[in-house]
Structures are given as C-alpha cells and as structure tokens.
Protein backbone atom coordinates (compact mmCIF):
# COMPACT_ATOMS: atom_id res chain seq x y z
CA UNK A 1 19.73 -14.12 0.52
CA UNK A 2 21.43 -17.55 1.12
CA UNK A 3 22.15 -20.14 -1.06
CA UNK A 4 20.37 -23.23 -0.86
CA UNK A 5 21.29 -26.82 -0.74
CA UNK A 6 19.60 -30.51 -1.69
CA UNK A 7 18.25 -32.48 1.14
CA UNK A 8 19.05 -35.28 0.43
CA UNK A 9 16.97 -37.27 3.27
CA UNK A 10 14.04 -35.72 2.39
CA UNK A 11 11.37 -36.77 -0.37
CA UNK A 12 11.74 -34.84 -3.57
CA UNK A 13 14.97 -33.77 -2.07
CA UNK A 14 14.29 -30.09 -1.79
CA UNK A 15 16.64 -27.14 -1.59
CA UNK A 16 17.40 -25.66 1.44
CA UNK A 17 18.57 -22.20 2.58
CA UNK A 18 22.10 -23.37 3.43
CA UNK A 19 24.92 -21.27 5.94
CA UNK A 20 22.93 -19.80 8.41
CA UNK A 21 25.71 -19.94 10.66
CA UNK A 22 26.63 -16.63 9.79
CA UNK A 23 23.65 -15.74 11.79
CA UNK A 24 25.16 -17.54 15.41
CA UNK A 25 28.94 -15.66 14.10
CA UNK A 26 27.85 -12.43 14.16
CA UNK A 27 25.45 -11.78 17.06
CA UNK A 28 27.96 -14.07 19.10
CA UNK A 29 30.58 -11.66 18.35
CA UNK A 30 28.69 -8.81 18.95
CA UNK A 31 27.52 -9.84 22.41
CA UNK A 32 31.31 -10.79 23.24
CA UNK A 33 32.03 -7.38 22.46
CA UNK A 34 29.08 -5.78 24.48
CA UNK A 35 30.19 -8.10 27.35
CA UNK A 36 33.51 -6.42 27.16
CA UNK A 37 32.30 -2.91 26.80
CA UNK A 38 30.64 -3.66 29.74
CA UNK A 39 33.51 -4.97 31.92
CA UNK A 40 31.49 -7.99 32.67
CA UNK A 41 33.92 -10.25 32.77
CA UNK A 42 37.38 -8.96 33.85
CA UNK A 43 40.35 -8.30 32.36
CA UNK A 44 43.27 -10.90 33.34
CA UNK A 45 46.83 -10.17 32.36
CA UNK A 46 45.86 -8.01 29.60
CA UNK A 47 43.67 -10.88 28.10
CA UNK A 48 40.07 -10.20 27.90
CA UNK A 49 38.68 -13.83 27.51
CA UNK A 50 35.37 -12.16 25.96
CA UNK A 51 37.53 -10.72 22.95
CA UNK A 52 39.37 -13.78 22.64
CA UNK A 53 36.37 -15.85 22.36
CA UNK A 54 34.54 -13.70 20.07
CA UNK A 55 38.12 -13.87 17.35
CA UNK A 56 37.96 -17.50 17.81
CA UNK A 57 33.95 -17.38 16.50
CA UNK A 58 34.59 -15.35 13.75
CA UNK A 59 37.93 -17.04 12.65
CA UNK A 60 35.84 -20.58 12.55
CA UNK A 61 33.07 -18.89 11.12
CA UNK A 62 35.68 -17.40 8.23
CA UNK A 63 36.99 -20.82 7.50
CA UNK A 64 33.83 -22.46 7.09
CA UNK A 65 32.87 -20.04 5.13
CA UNK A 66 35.57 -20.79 2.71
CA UNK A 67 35.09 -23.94 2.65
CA UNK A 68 31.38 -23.54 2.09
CA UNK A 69 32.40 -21.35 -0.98
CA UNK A 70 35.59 -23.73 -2.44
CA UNK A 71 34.53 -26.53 -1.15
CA UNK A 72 37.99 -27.62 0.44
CA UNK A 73 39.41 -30.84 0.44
CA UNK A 74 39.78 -32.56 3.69
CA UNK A 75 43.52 -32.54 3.64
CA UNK A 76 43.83 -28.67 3.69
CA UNK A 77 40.65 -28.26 5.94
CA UNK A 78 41.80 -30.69 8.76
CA UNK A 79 44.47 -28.09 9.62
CA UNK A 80 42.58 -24.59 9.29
CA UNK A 81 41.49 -24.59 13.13
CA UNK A 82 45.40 -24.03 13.13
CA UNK A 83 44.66 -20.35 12.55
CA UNK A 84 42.25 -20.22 14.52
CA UNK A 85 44.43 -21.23 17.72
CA UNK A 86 46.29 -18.06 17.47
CA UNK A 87 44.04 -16.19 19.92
CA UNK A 88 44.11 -18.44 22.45
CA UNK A 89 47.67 -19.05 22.57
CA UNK A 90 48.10 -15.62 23.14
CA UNK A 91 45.72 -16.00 25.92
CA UNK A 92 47.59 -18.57 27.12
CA UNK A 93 50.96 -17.17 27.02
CA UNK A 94 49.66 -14.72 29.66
CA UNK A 95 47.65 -16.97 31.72
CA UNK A 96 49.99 -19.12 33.76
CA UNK A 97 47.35 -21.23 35.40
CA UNK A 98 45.86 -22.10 31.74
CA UNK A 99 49.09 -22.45 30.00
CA UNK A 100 50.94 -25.05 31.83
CA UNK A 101 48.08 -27.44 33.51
CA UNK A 102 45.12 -29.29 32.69
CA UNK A 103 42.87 -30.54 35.77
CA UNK A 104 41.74 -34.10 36.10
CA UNK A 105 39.13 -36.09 38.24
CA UNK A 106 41.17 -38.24 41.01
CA UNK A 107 44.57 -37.73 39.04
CA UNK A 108 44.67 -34.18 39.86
CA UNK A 109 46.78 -31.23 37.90
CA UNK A 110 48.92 -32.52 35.29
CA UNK A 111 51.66 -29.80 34.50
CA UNK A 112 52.49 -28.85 30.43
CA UNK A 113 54.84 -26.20 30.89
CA UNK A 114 55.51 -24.34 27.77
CA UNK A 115 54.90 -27.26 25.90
CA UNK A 116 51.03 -26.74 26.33
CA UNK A 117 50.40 -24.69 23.80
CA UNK A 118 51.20 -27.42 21.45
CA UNK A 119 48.24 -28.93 23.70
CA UNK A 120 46.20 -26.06 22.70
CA UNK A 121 46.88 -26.37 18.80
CA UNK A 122 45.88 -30.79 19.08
CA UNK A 123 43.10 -29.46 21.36
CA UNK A 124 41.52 -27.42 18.76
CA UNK A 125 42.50 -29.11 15.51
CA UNK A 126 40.63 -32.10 17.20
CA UNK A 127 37.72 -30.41 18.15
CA UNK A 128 36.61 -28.75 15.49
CA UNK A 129 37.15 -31.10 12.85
CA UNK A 130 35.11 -33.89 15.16
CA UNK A 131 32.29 -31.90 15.04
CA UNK A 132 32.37 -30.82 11.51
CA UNK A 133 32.63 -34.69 10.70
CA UNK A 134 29.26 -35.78 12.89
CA UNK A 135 26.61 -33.94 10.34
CA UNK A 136 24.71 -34.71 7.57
CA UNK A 137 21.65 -34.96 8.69
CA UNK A 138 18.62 -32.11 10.13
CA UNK A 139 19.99 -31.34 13.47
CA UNK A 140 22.92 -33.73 14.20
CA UNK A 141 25.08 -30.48 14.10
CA UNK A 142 23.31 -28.47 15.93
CA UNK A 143 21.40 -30.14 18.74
CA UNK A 144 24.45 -32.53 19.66
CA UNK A 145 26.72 -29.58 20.37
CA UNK A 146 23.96 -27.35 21.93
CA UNK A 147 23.77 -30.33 24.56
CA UNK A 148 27.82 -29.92 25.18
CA UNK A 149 27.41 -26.42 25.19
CA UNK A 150 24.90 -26.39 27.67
CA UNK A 151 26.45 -28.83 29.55
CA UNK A 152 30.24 -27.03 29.98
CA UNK A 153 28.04 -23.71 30.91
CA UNK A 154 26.17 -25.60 34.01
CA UNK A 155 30.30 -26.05 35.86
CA UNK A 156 30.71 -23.59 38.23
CA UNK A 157 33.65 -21.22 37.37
CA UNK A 158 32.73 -21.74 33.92
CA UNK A 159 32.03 -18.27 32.59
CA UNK A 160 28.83 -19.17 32.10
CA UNK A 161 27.79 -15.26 31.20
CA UNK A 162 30.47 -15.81 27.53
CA UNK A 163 27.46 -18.47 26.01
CA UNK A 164 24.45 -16.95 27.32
CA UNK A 165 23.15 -15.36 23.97
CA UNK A 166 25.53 -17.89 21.83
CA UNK A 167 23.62 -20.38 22.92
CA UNK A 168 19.86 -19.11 22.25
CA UNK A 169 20.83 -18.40 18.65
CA UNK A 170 22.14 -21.97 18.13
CA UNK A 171 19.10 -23.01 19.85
CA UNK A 172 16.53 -21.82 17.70
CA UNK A 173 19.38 -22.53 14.92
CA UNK A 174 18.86 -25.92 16.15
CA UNK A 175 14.97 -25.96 16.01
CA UNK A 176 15.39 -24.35 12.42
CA UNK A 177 17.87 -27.19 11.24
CA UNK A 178 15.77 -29.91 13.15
CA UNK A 179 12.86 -29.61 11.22
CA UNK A 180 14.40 -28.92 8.04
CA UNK A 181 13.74 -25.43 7.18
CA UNK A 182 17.38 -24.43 7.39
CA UNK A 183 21.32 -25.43 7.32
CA UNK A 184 23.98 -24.00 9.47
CA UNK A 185 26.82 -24.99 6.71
CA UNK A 186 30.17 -25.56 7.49
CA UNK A 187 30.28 -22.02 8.58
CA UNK A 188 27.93 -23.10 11.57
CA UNK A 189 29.32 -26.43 11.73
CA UNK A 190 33.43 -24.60 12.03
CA UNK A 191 32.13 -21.60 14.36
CA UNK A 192 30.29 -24.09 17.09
CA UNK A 193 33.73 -26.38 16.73
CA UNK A 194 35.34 -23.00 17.69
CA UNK A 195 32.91 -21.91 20.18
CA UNK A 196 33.72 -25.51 22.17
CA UNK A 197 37.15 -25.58 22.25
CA UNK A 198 37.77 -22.03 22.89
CA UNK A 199 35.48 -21.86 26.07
CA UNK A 200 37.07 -24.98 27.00
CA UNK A 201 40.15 -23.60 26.59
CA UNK A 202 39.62 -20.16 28.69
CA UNK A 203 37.07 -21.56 31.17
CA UNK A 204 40.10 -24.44 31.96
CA UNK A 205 37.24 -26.96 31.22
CA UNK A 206 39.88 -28.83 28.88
CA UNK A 207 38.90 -32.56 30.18
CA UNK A 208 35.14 -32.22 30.61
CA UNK A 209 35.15 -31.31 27.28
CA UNK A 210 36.97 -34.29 25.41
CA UNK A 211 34.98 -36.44 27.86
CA UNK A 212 31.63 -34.54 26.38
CA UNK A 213 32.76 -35.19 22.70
CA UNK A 214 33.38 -38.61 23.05
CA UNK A 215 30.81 -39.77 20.24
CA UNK A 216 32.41 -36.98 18.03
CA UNK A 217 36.02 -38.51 18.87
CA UNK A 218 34.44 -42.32 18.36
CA UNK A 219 32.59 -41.25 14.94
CA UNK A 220 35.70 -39.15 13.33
CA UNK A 221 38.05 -42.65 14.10
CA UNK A 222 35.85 -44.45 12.42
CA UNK A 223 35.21 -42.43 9.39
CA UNK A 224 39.70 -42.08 8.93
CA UNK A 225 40.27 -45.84 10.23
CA UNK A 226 37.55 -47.37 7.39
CA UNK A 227 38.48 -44.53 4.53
CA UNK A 228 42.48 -45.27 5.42
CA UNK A 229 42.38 -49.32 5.52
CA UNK A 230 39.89 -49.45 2.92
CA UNK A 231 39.71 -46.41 0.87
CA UNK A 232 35.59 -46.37 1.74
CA UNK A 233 33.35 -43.60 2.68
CA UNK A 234 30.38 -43.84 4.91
CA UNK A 235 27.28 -43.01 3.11
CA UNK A 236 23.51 -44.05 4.33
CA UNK A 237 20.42 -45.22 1.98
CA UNK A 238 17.33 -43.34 1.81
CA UNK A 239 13.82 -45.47 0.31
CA UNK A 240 12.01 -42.33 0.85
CA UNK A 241 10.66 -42.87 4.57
CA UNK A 242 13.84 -44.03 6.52
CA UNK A 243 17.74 -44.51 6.61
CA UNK A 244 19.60 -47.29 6.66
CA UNK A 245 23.14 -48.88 6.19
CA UNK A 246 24.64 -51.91 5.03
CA UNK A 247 28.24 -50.62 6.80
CA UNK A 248 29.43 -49.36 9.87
CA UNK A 249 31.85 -47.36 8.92
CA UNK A 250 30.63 -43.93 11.20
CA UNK A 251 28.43 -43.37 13.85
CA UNK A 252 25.25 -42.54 11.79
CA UNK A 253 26.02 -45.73 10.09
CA UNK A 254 26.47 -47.66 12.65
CA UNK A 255 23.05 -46.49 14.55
CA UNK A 256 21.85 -47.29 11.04
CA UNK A 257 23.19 -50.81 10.37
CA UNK A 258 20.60 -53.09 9.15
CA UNK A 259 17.86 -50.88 10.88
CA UNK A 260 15.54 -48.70 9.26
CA UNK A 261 14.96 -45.32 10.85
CA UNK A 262 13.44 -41.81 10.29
CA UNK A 263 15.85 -38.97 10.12
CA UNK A 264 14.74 -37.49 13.08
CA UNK A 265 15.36 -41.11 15.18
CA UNK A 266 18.39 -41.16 14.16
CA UNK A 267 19.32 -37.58 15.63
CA UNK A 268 17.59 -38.16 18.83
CA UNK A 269 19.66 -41.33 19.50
CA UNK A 270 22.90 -39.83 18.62
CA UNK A 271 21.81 -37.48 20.80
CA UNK A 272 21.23 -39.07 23.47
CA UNK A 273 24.74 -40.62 23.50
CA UNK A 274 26.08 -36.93 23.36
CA UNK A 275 23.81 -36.26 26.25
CA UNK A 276 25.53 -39.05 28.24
CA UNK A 277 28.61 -38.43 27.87
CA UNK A 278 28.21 -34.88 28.79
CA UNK A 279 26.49 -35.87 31.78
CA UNK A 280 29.68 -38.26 32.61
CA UNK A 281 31.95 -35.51 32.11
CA UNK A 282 29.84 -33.46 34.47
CA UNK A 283 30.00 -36.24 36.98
CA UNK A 284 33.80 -36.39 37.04
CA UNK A 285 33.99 -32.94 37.35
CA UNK A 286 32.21 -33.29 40.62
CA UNK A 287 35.12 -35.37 41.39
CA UNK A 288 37.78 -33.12 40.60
C-alpha cells in the first residue's frame, strides 16, 4: 500500500514502507473533529481551537506529502508552513490574549500588537522546518518530538485533551520507526512540525516550546551556517555496524564525530538532549 524506501543505516540496506504519517494525519483529524462534535473543548470567539488544530495537521500532512511525491527543493519547501499559518492567524485575529502577547519566565508578558501575527508566520516557518531537518535516522523524528509533545501536554492550561490520541499514534509510530519496520516520511515529519507549533500557538505555550526545540534550532543552524560558508552537506558513514563522522556540520554529526556508534545510540542521545531541554522549558514555566 505504501511505497518503500532504502535504509540506508541498515545492512543490505533494505526497503522500507515509507509515509506512514498519513496514518497520525488522519485519525488526528478525526479525533479533533469528534472532540468538537462533542463540545469538549469550548468555543472562544467563534474559534474552535480543536478545528483549527486539526486544518493545521492536515495542511502539514498535505505538504509533506508533496514533497514526499516531487521531492521539493529546500528553497520552495522552507516556506510551505506559510500556508499552513493561515488557520491560526485566523485564530488569532479573534483571540486578543493570543494575538498580541507572548508570556515569559521572570520577564513577564511581552505585548505584539497586531504585529504578532507576523510572530505567528516566523513561529511556524521555524518550527516545522527544524524538525523536518533533525531526521534521517530510525526514530530521530519521531521519538524526539513525542518527548516535546508530551512535555507541552504535562503544563497546566495546556489543552491537554487536543493530543491525547495524537500522541498514542505517534507513539507506536515511534516504536514502528525505532526499530525499523516503518518511515513516517516527510508527511509525518511536516504534520508533527504542525502539530507543535499549532498547539503552541493555541495553548499560548509559545516560549516553552522554542525552549523545548532547542537541539532542533542548534542542528538546523548548523546544517545552513556549514552548507552557506562552505557549500557542504552533512552526511554520516556507515561500515555496516555503526555511524560515524569526520565533520560536524549537524547535530547527528556532531554526536558522531570521530566516534563510532549504533543507530539506535545515536537516537537515544539526541534524545536525551531533547528530553532536557524540554524539561528546562518546563522548569521556567514553573517560573512564569
């Protein structure tokens, strides 16, 4: 039913069912729909943050779908989550409290004005392409933003109830990538970017967010500073057993550099440094 795709860390490089994404798309949409059928969470200003969130799923799942079938360059596809912002600037243009502040620890509320949707567009844009970047390997893109995920549900106020089922089917999305049975595709890789930003966006959990991402944001500056001041990609060697780099010129490189790892080590430390920095951002928010 899917097309498949060459692992390339694996021996014999096998193929792979590739874009199961469209799996965590659909049944997230549908259960954003139930949850507004069922008044479950309520209706502000004539914006129903369930039906927002579900057209922000299924316009990243869209766009990585097309780029999973053309195969876009990265010029055009750093600025498709542009489309994708549409929904929740409408949200915002009725939401006073979301359009025209952004919390921080100690600081306080910084006011935007009107100006903020422009913070909404740089918001997204940056978000989803970040973690459409940090992939590559069986269950970087999955089980690092599962951990963010997880960790923006845990904030009180957070609307928790939105992720509940997301989350379970990018969970055992996760297990299925992990041990390298399936890929989520660009289609996964778009929708979770979409999933992130959007909550953060209605659930005014902004800052915790970019705070939570902070590998993502470290990894993507690394891959444009290296490719733009030397025209060089990032790229990893595989002898059949274990990675390794003789470049640091991304995060999985870096973690790589003149060490040899297994695939799987290589997740788990990446990982962890997603895991931290989601567990700083939940510490500032206790701050707030």
């Amino acid at each position: 039913m899917f097309p498949k795709a060459v692992d390339q860390h694996k021996p014999n490089k096998p193929l792979i069912p590739n874009g199961l994404g469209v799996i965590y798309v659909l049944i997230s949409a549908v259960y954003l729909f139930l949850v507004y059928y069922f008044d479950v969470v309520k209706v502000s200003n004539g914006v129903s943050a369930p039906l927002t969130l579900a057209v922000c799923i299924l316009f990243g799942g869209f766009l990585g779908l097309l780029d999973d079938w053309i195969d876009l360059k990265w010029r055009y596809k750093a600025f498709l989550p542009l489309i994708a912002a549409i929904p929740l600037i409408a949200l915002a243009s009725r939401t006073p409290n979301l359009r025209t502040a952004i919390a921080l620890p100690i600081l306080g509320t910084i006011g935007f004005g009107d100006s903020y949707v422009f913070v909404i567009i740089v918001l997204v844009t940056i978000i989803t392409n970040t973690v459409n970047q940090l992939g590559g390997l069986n269950g970087l893109e999955t089980i690092c933003p599962a951990i963010v995920m997880a960790g923006l549900m845990v904030i009180p106020g957070s609307n928790a109830v939105l992720l509940y089922v997301p989350l379970v089917v990018w969970l055992i999305l996760g297990a299925l990538n992990f041990t390298g049975r399936i890929f989520v595709g660009n289609t996964g890789s778009f929708a979770i970017g979409m999933t992130l930003a959007s909550f953060a966006v209605i659930s005014d959990l902004k800052f915790d967010l970019v705070i939570s991402i902070l590998p993502y944001i470290f990894n993507s500056s690394l891959i444009l500073l290296t490719f733009f001041l030397y025209r060089k990609k990032a790229s990893v060697s595989f002898d059949g057993k274990k990675l390794s780099s003789d470049h640091r010129r991304s995060l999985v490189t870096l973690v790589t550099y003149h060490r040899h790892l297994t695939e799987r080590q290589v997740v788990l430390v990446i990982s962890l440094l997603v895991a931290t920095s989601t567990i700083v951002a939940l510490v500032l928010q206790l701050l707030t």
